[in-house]
C-alpha atoms as a PDB file:
ATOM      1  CA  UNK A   1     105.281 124.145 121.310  1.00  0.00           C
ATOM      2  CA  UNK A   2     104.484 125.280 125.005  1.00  0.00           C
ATOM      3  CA  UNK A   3     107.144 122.730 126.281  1.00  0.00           C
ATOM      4  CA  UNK A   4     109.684 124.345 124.095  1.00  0.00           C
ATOM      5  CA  UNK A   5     108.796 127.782 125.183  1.00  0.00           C
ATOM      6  CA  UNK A   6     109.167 126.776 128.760  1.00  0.00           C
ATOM      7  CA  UNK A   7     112.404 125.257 128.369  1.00  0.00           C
ATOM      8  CA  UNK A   8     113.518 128.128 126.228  1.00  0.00           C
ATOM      9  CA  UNK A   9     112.095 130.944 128.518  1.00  0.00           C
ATOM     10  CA  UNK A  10     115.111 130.959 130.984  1.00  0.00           C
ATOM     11  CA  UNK A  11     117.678 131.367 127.914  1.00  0.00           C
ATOM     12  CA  UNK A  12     115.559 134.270 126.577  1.00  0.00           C
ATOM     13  CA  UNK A  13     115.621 136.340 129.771  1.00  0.00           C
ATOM     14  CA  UNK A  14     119.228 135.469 130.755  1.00  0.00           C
ATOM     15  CA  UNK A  15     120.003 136.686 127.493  1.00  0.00           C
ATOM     16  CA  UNK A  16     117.601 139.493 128.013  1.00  0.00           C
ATOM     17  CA  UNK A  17     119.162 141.198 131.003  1.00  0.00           C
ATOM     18  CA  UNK A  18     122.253 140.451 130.098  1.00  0.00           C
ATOM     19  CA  UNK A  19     121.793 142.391 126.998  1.00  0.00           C
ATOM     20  CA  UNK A  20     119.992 145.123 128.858  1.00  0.00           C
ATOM     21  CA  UNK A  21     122.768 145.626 131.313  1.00  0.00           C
ATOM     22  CA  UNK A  22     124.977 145.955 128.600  1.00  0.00           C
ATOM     23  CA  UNK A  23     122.928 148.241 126.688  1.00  0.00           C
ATOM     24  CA  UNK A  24     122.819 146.383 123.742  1.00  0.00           C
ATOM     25  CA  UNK A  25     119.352 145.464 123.783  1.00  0.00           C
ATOM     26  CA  UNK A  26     119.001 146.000 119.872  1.00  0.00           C
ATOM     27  CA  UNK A  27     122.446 144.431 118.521  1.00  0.00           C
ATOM     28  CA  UNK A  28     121.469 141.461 120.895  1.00  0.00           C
ATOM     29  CA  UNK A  29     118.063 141.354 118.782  1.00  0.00           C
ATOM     30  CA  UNK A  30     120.221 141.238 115.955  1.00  0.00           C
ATOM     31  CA  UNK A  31     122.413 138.328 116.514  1.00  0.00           C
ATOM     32  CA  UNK A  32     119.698 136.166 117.936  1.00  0.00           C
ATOM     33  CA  UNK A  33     117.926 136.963 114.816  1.00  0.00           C
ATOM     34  CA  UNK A  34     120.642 135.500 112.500  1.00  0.00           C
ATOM     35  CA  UNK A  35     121.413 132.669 115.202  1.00  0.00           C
ATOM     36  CA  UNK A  36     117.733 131.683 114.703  1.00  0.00           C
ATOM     37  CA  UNK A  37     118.448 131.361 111.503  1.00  0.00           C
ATOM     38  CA  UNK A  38     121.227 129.775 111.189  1.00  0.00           C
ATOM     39  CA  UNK A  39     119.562 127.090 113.860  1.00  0.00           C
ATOM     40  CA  UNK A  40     117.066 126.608 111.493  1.00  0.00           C
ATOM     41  CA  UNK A  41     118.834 125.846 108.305  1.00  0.00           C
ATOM     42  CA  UNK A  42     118.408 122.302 107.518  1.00  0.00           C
ATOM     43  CA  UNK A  43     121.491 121.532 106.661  1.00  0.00           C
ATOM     44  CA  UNK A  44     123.362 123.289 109.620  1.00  0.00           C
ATOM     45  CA  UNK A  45     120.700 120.826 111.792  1.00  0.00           C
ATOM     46  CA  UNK A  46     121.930 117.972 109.872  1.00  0.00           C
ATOM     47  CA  UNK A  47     125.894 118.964 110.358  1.00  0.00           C
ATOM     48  CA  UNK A  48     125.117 119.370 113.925  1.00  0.00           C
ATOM     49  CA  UNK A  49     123.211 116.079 114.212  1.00  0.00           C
ATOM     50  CA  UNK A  50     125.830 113.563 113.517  1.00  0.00           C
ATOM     51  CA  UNK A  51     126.614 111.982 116.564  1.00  0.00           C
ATOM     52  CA  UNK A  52     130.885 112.172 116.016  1.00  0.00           C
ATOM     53  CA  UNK A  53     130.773 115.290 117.139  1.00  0.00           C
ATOM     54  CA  UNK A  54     130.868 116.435 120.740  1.00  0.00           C
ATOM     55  CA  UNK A  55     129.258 119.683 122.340  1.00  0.00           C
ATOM     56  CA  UNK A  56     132.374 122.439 122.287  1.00  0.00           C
ATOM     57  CA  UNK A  57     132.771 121.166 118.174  1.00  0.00           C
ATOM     58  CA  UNK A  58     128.918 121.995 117.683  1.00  0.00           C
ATOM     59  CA  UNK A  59     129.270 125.282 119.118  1.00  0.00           C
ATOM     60  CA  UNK A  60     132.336 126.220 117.244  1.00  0.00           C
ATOM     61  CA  UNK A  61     130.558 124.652 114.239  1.00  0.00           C
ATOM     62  CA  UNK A  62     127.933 127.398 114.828  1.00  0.00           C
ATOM     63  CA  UNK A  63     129.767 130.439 115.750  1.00  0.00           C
ATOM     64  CA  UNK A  64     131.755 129.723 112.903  1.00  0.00           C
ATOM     65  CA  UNK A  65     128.892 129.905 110.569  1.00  0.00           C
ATOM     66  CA  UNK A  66     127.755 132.996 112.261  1.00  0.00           C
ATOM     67  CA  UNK A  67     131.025 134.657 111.646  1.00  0.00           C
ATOM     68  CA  UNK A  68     132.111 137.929 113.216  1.00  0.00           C
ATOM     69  CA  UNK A  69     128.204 138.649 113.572  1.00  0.00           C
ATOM     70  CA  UNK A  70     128.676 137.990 117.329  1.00  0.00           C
ATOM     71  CA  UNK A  71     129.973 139.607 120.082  1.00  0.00           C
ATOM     72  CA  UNK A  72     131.664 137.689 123.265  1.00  0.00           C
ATOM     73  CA  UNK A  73     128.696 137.668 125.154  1.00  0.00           C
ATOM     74  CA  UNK A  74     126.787 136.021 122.148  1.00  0.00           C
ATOM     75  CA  UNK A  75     129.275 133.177 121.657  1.00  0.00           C
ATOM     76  CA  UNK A  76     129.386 132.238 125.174  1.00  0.00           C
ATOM     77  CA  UNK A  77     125.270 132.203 124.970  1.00  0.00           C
ATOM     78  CA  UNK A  78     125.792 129.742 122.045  1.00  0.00           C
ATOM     79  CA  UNK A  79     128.230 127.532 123.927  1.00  0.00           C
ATOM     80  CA  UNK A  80     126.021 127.370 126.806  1.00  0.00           C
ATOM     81  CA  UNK A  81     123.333 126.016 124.417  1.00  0.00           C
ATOM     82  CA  UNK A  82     125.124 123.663 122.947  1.00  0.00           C
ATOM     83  CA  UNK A  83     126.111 122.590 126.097  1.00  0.00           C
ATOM     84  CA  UNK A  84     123.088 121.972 127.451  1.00  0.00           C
ATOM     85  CA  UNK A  85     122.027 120.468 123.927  1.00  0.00           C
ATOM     86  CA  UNK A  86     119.447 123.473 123.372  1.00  0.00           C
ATOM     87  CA  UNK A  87     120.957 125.290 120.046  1.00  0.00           C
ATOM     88  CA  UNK A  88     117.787 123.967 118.889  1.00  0.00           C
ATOM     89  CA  UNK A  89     115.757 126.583 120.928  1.00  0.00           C
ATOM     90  CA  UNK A  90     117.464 129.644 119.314  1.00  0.00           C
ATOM     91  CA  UNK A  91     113.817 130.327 116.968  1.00  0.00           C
ATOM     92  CA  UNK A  92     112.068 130.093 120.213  1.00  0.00           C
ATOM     93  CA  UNK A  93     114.500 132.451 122.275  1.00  0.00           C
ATOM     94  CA  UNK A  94     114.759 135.157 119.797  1.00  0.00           C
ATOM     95  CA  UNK A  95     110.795 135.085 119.849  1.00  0.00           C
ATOM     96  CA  UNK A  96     110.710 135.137 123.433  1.00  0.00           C
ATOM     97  CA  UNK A  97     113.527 137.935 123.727  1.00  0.00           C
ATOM     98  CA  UNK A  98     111.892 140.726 120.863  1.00  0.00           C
ATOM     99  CA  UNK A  99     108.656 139.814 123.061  1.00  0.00           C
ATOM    100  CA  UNK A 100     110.584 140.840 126.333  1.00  0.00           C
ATOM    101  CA  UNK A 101     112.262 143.618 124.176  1.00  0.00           C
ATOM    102  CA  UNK A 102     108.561 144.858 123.186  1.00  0.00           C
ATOM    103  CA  UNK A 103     107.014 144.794 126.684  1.00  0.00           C
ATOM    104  CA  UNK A 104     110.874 146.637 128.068  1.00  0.00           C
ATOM    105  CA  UNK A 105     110.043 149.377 125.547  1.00  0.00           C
ATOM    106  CA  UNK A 106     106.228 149.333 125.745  1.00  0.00           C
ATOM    107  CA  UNK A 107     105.857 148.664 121.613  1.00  0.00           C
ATOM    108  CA  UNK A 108     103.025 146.753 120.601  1.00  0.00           C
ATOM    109  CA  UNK A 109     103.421 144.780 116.592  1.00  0.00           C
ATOM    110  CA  UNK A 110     100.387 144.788 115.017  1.00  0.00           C
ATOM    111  CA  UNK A 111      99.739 143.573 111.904  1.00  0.00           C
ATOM    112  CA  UNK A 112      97.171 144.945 109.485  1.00  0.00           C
ATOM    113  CA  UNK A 113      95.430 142.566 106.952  1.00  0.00           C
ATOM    114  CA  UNK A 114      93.821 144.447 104.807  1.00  0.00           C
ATOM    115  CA  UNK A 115      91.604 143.253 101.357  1.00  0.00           C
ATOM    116  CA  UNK A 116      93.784 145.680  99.040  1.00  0.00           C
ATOM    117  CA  UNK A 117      97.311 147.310  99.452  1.00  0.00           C
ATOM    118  CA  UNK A 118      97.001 150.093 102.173  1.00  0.00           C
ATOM    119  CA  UNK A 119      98.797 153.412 101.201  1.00  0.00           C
ATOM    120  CA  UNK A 120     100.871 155.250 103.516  1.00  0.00           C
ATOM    121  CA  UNK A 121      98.318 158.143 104.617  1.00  0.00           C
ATOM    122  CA  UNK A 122      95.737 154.909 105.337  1.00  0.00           C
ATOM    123  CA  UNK A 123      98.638 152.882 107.761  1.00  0.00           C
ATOM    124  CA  UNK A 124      99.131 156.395 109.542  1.00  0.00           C
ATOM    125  CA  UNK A 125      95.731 156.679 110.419  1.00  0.00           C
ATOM    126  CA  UNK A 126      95.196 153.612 111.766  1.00  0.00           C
ATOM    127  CA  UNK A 127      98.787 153.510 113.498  1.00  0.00           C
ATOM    128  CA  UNK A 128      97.566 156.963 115.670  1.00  0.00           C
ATOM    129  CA  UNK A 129      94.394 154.991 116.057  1.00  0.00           C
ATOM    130  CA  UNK A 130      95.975 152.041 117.388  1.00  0.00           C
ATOM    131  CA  UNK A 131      98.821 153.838 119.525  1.00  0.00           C
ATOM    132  CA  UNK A 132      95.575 155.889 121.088  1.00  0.00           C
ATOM    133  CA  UNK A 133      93.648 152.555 121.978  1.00  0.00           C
ATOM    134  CA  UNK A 134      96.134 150.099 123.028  1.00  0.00           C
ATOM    135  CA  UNK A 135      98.798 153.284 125.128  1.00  0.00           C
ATOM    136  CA  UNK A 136     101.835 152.354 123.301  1.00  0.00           C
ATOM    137  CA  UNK A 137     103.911 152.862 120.397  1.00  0.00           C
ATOM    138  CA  UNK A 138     103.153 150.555 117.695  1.00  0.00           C
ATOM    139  CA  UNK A 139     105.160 148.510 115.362  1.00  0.00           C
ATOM    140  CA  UNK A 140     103.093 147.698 112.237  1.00  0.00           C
ATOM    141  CA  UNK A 141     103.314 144.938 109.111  1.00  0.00           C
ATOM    142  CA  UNK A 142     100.855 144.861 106.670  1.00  0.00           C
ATOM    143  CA  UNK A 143      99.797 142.228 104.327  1.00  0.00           C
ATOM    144  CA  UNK A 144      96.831 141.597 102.116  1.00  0.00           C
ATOM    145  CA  UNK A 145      94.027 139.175 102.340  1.00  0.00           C
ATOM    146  CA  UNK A 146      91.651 139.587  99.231  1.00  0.00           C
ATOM    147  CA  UNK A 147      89.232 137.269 100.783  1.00  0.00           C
ATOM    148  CA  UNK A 148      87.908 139.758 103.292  1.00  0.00           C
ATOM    149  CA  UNK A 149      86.264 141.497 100.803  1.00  0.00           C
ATOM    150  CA  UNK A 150      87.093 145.225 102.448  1.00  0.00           C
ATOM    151  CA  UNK A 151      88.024 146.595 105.594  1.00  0.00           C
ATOM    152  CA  UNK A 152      90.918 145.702 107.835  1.00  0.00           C
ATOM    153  CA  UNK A 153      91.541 142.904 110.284  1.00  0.00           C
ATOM    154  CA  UNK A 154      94.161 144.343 113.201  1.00  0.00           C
ATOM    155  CA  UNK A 155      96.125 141.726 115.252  1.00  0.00           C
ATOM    156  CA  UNK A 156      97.966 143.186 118.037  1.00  0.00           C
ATOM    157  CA  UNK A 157      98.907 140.227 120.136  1.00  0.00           C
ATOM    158  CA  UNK A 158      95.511 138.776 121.751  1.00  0.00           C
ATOM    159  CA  UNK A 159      93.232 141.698 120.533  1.00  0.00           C
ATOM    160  CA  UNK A 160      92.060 141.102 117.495  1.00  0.00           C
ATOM    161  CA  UNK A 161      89.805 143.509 115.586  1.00  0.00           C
ATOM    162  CA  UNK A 162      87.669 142.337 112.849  1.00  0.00           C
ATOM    163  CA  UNK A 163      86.715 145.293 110.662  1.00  0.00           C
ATOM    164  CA  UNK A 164      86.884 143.418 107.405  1.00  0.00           C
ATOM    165  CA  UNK A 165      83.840 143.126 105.135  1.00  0.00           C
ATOM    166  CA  UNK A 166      83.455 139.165 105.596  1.00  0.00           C
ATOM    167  CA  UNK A 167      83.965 139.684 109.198  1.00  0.00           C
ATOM    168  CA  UNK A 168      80.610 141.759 109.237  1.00  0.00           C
ATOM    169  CA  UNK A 169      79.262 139.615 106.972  1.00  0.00           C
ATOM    170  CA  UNK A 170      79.576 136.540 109.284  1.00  0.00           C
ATOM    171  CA  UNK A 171      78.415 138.632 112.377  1.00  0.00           C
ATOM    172  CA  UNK A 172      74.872 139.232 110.361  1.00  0.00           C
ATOM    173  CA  UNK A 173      74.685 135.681 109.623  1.00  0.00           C
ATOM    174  CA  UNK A 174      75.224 134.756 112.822  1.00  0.00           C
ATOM    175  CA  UNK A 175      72.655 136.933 114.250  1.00  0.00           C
ATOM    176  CA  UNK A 176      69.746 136.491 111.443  1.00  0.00           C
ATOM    177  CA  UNK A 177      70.272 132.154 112.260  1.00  0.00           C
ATOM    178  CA  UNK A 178      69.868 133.264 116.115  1.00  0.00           C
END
């Protein structure tokens, strides 16, 4: 996985800037978005596999299947790829470019796991918590996890805060068998 962030690294930031200069950072998010996931159909990888065909057919191929979804600037991206046999990469570079996007715009996604179904006044709360701690906007997804008895677990990139029931649960353990 590293290796194929390093190689796709260089795609995400040409694609990056390029976007930015043309100030269409979010429409670029967009079409690397459904280029991701066309690149990871299974069946597209299988089309694109079979050794008759050359480089300039694979990236017609694709653009084709991505339709009038992209712009110039996209399609020449996705030629480049395929010239350099890296269409492959796309779910890496459109990782790499929203995290790019996210550190351009100083947004933070967190993701809240919570034990039951948080309602909207209990997201808010801890969203003006969260923008308050970490200085930035936020950018939240929820999901449940009944396993952790109660409480939240927050993920916000590296930080992760572990307010869940079990979590406290574990830390008492851990210091009673000290």
């Amino acid at each position: 996985m590293a290796e194929l962030t390093t190689i796709a690294r260089p795609y995400a930031k040409a694609a990056f800037l390029f976007a930015k200069e043309q100030n269409g950072l979010a429409e670029w998010e967009q079409m690397l978005g459904l280029a991701a996931a066309v690149a990871r159909d299974a069946d597209m990888r299988a089309y694109l596999d079979q050794p008759e065909l050359d480089r300039a057919q694979q990236a017609e191929a694709f653009i084709e299947v991505c339709g009038d979804e992209l712009n110039e600037g996209a399609r020449n991206f996705i030629t480049q790829l395929a010239a350099n046999k890296r269409l492959a990469l796309l779910p890496t570079v459109r990782v790499l470019f929203h995290e790019l996007l996210a550190a351009d715009q100083r947004i933070t996604d967190v993701e809240l796991i919570a034990a039951f179904e948080l309602d909207d006044a209990e997201t808010e709360k801890l969203v003006a918590a969260l923008k308050q701690r970490l200085g930035q906007e936020v950018q939240v997804s929820t999901g449940v996890d009944e396993s952790l008895i109660g409480g939240v677990l927050v993920r916000a990139g590296d930080t992760v805060i572990d307010g869940s029931v079990r979590g406290r649960l574990d830390r008492l353990a851990e210091q009673l068998n000290s």
